[in-house]
C-alpha atoms as a PDB file:
ATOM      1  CA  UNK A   1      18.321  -1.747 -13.698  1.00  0.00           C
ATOM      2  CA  UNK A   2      15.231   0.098 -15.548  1.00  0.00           C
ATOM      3  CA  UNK A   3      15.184   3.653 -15.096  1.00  0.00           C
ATOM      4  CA  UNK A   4      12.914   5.216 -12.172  1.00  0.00           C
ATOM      5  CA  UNK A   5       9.353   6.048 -12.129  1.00  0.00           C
ATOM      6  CA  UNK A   6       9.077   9.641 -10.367  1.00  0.00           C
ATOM      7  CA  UNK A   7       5.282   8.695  -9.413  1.00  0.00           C
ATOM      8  CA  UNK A   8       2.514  10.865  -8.477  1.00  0.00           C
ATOM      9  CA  UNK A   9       0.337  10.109  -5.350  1.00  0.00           C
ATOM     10  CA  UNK A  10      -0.979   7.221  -5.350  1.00  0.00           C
ATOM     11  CA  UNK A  11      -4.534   6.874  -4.454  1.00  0.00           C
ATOM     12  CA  UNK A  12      -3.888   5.829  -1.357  1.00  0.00           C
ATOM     13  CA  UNK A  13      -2.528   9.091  -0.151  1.00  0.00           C
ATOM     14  CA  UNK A  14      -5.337  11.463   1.394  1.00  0.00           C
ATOM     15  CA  UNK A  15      -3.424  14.817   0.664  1.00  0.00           C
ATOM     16  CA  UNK A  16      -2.113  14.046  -2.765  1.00  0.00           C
ATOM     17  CA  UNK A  17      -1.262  18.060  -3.597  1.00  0.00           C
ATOM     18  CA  UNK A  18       0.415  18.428  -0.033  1.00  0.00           C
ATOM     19  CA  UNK A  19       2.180  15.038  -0.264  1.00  0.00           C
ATOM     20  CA  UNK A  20       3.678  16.542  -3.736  1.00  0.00           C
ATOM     21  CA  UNK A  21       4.851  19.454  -1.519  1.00  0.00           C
ATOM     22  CA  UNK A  22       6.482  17.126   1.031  1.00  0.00           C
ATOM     23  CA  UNK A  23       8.199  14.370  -0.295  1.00  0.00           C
ATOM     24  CA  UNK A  24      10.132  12.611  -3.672  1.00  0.00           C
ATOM     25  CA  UNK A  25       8.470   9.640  -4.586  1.00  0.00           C
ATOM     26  CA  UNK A  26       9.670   7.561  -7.043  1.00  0.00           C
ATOM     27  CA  UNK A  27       9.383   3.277  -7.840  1.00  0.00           C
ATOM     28  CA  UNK A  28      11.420   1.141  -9.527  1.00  0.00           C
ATOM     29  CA  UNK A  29      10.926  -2.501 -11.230  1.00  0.00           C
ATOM     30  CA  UNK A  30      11.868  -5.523  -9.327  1.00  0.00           C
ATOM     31  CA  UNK A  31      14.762  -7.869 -11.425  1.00  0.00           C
ATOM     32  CA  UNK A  32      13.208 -10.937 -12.996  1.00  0.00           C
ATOM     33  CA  UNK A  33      13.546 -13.521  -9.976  1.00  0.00           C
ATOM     34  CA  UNK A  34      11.956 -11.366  -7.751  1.00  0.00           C
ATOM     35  CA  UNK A  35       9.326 -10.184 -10.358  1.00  0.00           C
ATOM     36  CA  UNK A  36       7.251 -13.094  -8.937  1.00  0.00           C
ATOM     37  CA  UNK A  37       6.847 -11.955  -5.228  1.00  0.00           C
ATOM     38  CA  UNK A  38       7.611  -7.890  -5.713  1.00  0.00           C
ATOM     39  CA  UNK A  39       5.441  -5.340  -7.071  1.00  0.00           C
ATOM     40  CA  UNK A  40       7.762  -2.611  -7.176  1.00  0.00           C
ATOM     41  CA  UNK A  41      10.327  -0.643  -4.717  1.00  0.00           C
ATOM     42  CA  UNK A  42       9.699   2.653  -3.731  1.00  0.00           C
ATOM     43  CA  UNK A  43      11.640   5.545  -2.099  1.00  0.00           C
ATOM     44  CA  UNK A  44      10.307   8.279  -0.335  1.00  0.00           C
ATOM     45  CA  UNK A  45      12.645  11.478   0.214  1.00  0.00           C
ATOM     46  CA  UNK A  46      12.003  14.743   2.000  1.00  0.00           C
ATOM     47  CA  UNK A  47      13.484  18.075   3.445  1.00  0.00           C
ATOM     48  CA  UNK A  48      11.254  19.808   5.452  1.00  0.00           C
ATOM     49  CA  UNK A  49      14.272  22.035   7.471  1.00  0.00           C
ATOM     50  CA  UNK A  50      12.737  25.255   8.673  1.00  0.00           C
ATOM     51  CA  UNK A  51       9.777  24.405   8.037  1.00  0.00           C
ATOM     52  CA  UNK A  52       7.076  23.107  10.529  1.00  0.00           C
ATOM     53  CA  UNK A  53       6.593  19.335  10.746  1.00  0.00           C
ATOM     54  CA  UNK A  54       3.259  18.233   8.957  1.00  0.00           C
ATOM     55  CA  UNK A  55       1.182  15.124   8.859  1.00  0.00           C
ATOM     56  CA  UNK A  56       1.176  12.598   5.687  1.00  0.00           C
ATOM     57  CA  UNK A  57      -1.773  10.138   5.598  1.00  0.00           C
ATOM     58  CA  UNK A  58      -2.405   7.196   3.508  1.00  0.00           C
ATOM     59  CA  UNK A  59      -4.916   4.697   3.156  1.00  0.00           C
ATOM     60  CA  UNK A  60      -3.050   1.588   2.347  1.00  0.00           C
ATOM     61  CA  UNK A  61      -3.268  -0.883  -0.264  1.00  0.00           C
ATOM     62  CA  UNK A  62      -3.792  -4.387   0.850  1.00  0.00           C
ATOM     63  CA  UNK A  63       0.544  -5.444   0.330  1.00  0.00           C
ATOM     64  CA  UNK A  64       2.500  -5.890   2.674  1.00  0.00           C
ATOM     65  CA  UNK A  65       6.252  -4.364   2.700  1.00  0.00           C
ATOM     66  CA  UNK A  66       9.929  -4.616   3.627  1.00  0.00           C
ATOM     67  CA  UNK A  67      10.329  -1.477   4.607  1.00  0.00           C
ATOM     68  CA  UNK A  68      14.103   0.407   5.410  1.00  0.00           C
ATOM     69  CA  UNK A  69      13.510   3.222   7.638  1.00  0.00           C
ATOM     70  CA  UNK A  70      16.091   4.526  10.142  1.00  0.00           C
ATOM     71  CA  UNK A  71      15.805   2.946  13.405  1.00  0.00           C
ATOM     72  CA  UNK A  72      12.164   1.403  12.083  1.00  0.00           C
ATOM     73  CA  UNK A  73      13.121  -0.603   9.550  1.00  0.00           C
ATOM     74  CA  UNK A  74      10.676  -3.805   9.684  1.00  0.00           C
ATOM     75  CA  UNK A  75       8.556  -5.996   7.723  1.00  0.00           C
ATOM     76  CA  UNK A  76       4.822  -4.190   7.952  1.00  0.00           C
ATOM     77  CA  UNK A  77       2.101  -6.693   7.385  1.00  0.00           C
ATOM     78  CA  UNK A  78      -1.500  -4.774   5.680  1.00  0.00           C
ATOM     79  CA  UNK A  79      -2.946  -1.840   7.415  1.00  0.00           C
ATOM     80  CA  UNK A  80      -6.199  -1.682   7.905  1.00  0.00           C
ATOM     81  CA  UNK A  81      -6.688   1.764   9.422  1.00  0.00           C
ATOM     82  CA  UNK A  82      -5.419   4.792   7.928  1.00  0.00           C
ATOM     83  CA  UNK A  83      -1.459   4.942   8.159  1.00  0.00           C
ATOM     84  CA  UNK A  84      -0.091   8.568   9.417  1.00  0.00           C
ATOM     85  CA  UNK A  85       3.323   9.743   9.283  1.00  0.00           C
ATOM     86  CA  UNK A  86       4.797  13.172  10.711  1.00  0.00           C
ATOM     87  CA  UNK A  87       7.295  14.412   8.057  1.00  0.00           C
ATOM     88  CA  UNK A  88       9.840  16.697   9.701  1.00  0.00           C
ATOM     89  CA  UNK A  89      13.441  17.313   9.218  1.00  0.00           C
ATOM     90  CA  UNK A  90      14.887  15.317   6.336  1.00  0.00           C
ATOM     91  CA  UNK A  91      15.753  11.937   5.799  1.00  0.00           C
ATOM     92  CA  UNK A  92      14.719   8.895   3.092  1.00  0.00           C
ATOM     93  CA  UNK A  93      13.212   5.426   3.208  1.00  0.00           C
ATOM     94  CA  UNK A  94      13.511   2.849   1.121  1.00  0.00           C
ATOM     95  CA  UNK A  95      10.218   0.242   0.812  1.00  0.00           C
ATOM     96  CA  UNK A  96       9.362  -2.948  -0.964  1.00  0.00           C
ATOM     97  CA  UNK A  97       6.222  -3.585  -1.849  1.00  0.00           C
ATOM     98  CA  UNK A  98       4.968  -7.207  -2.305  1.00  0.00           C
ATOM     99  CA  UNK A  99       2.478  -8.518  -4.712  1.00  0.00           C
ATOM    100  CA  UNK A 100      -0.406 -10.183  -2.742  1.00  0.00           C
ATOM    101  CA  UNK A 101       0.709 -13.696  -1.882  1.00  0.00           C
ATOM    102  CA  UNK A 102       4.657 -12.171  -2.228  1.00  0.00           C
ATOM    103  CA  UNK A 103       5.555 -12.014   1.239  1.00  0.00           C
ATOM    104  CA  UNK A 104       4.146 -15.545   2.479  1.00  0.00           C
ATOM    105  CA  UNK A 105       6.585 -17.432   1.330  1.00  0.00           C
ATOM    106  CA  UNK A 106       9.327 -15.447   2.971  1.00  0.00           C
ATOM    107  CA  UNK A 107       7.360 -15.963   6.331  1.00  0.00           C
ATOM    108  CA  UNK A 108       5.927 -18.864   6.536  1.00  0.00           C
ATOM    109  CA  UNK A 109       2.604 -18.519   8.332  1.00  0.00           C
ATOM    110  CA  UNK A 110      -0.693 -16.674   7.367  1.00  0.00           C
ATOM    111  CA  UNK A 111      -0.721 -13.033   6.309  1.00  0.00           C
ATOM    112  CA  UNK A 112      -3.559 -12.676   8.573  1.00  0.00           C
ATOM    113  CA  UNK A 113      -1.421 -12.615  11.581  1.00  0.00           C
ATOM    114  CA  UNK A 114       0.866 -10.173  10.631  1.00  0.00           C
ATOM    115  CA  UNK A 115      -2.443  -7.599   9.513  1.00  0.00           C
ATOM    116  CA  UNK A 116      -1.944  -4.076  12.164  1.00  0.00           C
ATOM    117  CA  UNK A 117       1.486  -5.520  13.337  1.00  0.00           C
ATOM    118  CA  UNK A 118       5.151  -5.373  12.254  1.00  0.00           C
ATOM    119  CA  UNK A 119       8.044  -7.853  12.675  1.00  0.00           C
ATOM    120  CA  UNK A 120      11.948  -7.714  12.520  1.00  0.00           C
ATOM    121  CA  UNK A 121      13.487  -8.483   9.146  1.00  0.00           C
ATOM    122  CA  UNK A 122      16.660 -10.660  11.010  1.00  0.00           C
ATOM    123  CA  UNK A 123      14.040 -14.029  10.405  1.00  0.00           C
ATOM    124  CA  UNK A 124      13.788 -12.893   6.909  1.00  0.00           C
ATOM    125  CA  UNK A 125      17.118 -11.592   5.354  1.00  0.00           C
ATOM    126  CA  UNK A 126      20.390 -13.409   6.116  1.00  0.00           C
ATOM    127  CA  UNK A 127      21.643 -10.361   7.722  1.00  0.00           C
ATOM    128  CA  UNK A 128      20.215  -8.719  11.641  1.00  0.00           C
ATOM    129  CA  UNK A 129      18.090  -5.724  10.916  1.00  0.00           C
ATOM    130  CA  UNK A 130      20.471  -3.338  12.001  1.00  0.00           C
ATOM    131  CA  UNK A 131      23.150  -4.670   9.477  1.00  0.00           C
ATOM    132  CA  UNK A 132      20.449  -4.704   6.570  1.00  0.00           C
ATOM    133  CA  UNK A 133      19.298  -0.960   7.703  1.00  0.00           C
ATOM    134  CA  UNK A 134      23.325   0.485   7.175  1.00  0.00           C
ATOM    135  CA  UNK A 135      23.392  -1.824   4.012  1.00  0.00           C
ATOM    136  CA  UNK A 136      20.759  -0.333   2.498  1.00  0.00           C
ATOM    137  CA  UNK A 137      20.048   3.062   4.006  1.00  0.00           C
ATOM    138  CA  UNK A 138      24.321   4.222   3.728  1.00  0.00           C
ATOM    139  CA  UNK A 139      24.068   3.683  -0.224  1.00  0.00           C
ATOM    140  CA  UNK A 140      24.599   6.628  -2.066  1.00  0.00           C
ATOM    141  CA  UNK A 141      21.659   7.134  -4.307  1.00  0.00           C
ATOM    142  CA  UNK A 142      18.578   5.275  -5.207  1.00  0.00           C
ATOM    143  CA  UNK A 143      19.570   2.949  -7.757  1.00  0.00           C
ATOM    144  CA  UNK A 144      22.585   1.626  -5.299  1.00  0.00           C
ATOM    145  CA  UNK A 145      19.883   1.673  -2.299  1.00  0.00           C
ATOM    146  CA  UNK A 146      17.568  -0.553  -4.534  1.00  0.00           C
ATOM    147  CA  UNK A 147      20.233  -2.879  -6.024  1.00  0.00           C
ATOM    148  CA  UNK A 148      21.526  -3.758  -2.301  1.00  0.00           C
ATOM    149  CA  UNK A 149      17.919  -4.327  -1.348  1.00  0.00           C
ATOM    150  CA  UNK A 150      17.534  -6.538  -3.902  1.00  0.00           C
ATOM    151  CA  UNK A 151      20.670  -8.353  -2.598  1.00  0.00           C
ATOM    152  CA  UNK A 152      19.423  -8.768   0.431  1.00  0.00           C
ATOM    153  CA  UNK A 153      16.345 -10.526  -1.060  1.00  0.00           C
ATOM    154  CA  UNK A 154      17.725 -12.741  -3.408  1.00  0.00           C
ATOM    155  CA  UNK A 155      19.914 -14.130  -1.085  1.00  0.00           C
ATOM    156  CA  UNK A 156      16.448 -15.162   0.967  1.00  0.00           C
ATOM    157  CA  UNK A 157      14.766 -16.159  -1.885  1.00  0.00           C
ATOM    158  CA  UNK A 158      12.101 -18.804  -1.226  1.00  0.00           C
ATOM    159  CA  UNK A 159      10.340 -21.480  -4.115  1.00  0.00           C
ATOM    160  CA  UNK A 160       7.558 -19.615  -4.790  1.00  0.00           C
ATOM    161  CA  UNK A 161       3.451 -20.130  -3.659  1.00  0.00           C
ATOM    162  CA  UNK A 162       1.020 -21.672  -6.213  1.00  0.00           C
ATOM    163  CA  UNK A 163      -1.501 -19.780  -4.530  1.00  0.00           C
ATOM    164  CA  UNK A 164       0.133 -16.186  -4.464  1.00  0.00           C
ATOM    165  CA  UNK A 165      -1.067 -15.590  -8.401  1.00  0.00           C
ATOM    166  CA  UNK A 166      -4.318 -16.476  -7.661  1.00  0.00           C
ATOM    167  CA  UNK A 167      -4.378 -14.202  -4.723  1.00  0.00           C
ATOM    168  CA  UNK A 168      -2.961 -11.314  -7.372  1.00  0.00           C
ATOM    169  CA  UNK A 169      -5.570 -12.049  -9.788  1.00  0.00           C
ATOM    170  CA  UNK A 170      -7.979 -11.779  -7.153  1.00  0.00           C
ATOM    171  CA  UNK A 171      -7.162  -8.659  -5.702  1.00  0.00           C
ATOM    172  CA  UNK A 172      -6.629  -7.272  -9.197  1.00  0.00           C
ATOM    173  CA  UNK A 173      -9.998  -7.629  -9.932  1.00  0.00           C
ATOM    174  CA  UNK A 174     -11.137  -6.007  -6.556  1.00  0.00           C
ATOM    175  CA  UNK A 175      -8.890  -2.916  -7.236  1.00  0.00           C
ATOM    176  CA  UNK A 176     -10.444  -2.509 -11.285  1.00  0.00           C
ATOM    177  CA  UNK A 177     -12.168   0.826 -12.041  1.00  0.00           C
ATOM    178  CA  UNK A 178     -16.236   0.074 -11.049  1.00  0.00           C
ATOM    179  CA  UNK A 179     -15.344  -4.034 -10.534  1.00  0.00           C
ATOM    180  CA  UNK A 180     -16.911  -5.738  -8.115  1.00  0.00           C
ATOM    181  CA  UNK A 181     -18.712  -4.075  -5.064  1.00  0.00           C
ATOM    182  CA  UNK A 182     -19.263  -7.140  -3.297  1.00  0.00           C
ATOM    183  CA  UNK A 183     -18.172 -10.297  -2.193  1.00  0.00           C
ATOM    184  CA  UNK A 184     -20.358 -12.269  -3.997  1.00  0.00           C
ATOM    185  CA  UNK A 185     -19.664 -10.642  -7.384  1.00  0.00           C
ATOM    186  CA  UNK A 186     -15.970 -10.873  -7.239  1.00  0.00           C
ATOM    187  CA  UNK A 187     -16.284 -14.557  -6.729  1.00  0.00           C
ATOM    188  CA  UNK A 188     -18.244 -14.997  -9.321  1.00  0.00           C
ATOM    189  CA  UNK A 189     -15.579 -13.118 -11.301  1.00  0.00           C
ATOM    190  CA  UNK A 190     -12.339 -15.334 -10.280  1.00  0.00           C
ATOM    191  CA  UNK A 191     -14.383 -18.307 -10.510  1.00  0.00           C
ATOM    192  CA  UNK A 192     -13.941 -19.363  -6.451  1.00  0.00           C
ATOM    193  CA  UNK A 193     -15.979 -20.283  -4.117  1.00  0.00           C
ATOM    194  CA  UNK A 194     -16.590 -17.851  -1.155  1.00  0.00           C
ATOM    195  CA  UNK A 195     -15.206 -20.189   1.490  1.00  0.00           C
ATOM    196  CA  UNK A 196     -12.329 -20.899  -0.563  1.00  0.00           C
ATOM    197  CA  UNK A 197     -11.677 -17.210  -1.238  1.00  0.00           C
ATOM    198  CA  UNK A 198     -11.873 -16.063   2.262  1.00  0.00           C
ATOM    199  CA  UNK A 199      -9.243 -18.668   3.290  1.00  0.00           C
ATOM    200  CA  UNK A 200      -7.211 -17.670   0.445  1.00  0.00           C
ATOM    201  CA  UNK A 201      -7.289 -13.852   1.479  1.00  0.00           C
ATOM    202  CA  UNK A 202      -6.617 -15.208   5.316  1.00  0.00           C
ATOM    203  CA  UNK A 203      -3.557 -17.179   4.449  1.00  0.00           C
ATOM    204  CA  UNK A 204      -2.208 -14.868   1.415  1.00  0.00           C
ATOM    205  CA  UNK A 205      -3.086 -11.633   1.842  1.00  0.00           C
ATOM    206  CA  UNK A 206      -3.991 -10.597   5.241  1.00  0.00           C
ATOM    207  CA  UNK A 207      -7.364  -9.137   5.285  1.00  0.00           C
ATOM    208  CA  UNK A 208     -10.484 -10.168   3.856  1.00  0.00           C
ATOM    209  CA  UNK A 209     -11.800  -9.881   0.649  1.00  0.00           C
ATOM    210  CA  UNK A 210     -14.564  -7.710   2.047  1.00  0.00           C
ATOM    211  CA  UNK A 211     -12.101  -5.403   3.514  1.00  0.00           C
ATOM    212  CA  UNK A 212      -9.916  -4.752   0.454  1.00  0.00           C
ATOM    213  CA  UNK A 213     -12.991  -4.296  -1.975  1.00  0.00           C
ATOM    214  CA  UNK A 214     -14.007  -1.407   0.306  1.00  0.00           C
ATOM    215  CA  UNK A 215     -10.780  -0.398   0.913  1.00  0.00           C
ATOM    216  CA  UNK A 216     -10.519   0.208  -2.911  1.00  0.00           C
ATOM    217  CA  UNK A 217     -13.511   1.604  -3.268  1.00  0.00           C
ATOM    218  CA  UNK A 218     -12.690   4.177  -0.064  1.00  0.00           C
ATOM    219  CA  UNK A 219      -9.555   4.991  -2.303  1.00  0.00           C
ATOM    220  CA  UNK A 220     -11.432   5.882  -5.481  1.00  0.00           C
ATOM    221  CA  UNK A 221     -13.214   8.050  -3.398  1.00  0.00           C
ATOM    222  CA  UNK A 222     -10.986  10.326  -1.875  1.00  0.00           C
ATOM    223  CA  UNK A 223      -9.052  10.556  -5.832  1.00  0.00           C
ATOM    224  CA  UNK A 224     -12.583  11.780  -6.963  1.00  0.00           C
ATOM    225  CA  UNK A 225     -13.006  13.988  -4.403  1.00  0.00           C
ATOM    226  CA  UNK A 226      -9.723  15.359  -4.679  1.00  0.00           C
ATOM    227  CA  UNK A 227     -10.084  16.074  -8.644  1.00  0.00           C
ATOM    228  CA  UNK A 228     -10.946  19.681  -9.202  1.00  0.00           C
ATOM    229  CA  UNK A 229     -14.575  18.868 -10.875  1.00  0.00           C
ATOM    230  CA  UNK A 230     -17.327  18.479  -8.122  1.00  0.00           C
ATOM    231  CA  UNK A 231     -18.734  14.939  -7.706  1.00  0.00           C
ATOM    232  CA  UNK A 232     -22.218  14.512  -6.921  1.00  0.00           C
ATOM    233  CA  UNK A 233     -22.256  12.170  -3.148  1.00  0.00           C
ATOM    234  CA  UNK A 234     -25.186  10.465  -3.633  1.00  0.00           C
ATOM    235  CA  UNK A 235     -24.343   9.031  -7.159  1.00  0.00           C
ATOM    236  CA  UNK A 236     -20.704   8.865  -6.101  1.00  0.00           C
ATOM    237  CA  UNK A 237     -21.835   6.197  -2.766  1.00  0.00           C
ATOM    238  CA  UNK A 238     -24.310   4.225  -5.398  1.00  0.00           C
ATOM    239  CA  UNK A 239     -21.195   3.828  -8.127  1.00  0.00           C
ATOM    240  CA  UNK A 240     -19.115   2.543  -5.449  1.00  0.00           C
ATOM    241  CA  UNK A 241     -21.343   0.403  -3.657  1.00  0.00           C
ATOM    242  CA  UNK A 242     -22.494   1.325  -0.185  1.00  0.00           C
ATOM    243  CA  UNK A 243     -26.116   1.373   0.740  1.00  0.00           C
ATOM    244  CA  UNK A 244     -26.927   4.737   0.208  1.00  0.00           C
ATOM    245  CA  UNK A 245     -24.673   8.636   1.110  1.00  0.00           C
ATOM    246  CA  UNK A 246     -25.411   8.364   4.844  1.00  0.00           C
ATOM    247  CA  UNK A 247     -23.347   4.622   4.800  1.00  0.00           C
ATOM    248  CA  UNK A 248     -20.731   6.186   2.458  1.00  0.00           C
ATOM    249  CA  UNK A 249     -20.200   9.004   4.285  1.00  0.00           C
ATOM    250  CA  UNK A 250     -20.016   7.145   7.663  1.00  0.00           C
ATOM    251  CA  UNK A 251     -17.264   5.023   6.407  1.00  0.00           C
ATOM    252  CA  UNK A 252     -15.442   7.209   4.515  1.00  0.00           C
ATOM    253  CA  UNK A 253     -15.442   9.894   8.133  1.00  0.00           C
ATOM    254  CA  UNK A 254     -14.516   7.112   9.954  1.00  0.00           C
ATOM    255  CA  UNK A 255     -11.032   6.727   7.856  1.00  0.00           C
ATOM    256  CA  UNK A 256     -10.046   9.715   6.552  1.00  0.00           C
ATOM    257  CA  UNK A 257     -11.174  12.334   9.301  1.00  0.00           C
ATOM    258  CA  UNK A 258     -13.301  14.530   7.937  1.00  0.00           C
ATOM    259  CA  UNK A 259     -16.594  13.885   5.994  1.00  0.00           C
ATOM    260  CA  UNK A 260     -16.293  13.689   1.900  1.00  0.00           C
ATOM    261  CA  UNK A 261     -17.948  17.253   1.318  1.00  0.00           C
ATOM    262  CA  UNK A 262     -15.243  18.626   4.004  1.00  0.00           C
ATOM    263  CA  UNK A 263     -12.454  16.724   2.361  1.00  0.00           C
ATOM    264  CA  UNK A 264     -13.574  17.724  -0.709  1.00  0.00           C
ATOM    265  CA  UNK A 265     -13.688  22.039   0.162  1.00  0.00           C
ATOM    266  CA  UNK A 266      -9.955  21.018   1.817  1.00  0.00           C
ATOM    267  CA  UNK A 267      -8.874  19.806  -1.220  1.00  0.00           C
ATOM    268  CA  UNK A 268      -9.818  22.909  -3.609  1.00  0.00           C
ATOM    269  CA  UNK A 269      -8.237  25.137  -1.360  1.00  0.00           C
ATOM    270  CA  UNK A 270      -4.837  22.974  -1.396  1.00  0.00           C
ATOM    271  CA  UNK A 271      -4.869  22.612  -5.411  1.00  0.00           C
END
């Protein structure tokens, strides 16, 4: 197995200096057969004894994961809110991340119906979630917790979707530094028709193509604006393609809690 990436914060995470603080991250590389439907595995660790319980939140990306969490451990379809987790005591999880398209084939119905909402992995994996949870979770260190999860997969594994590279492709393009800032423009850039890409989002990755161009462009935001260097709002909204600071700032309020000049004075005092 390829050696760990200890990762920083990934955009996604709204407190990347206190998440640092809180928790190990690190990710490691899917084997080849499951290189087609997994972006990467991931294990969070933390020890927060004697010391008060804090709050972690992340915007998430628009994947879906397998994730191996005591006495939670599910299959978590995309998120389209803000995701927040209380990290107290100590304790690890374990998480699989899916390329876009990944986890449909596993399923077998529309990623759109599993968007907000969780399932149990027993339809999945050939073992009940509780047996899959010890199998994983009671390994000793990562690379064992990450070779058993991969177990678990490969004995599931499904012929793979046509469709899920597309989906990839397309969703790559939506997450590229200043790509498209609308619908319209990222069609024009994958070369599919808006109809056919809004199905293709609906049935492969869960949300809509509107939603995860924003959602990227929400999560360049708050890694500006939690970069030492002051960013200038108004230029910041235009780059990123809302209608002018008042929109941006409305939308970006609405998901991460506080509005981007106050998240931006939080984050200088944190760093």
């Amino acid at each position: 197995m390829d050696k760990a990436d200890t990762a920083h914060a990934p955009k996604g995470v709204v407190d990347p200096a206190g998440a640092a603080r809180r928790i190990r991250l690190a990710t490691y590389p899917p084997s080849l057969p499951l290189q087609t439907f997994v972006d990467y595995f991931w294990l969070v660790e933390w020890d927060m004894t004697g010391r008060a319980p804090e709050l972690q939140r992340v915007l998430p990306y628009p994947n879906a994961h397998l994730v191996f969490d005591q006495g939670r451990t599910a299959i978590h379809g995309v998120v389209r809110g803000a995701f927040d987790r209380k990290v107290e005591g100590a304790g690890r999880v374990l998480g699989v991340r899916f390329k876009p398209g990944g986890l449909r084939p596993f399923i077998g119905f529309p990623l759109s119906r599993l968007a907000d909402r969780t399932m149990p992995v027993d339809g999945v994996l050939k073992k009940s979630g509780a047996q899959a949870e010890q199998h994983v979770l009671g390994q000793k260190d990562d690379v064992s917790m990450v070779a058993a999860a991969q177990a678990l997969l490969m004995a599931a594994l499904p012929a793979p979707d046509p469709r899920a590279a597309i989906a990839e492709h397309a969703v790559a393009a939506a997450a590229a530094t200043r790509g498209p800032i609308n619908v319209a423009a990222l069609c024009e850039q994958v070369g599919i028709e808006e109809r056919a890409l809004q199905r293709l989002f609906s049935n492969s990755v869960g949300v809509s193509p509107k939603w995860v161009i924003q959602r990227f462009r929400l999560q360049e935001a708050t890694w500006r604006l939690s970069a030492q260097a002051p960013v200038d709002l108004a230029d910041l909204a235009c780059e990123l393609g809302f209608f002018d600071q008042a929109h941006f700032t409305r939308h970006f309020t609405a998901l991460v809690g506080q509005s981007p000049m106050e998240y931006w004075k939080s984050q200088q005092v944190r760093q």
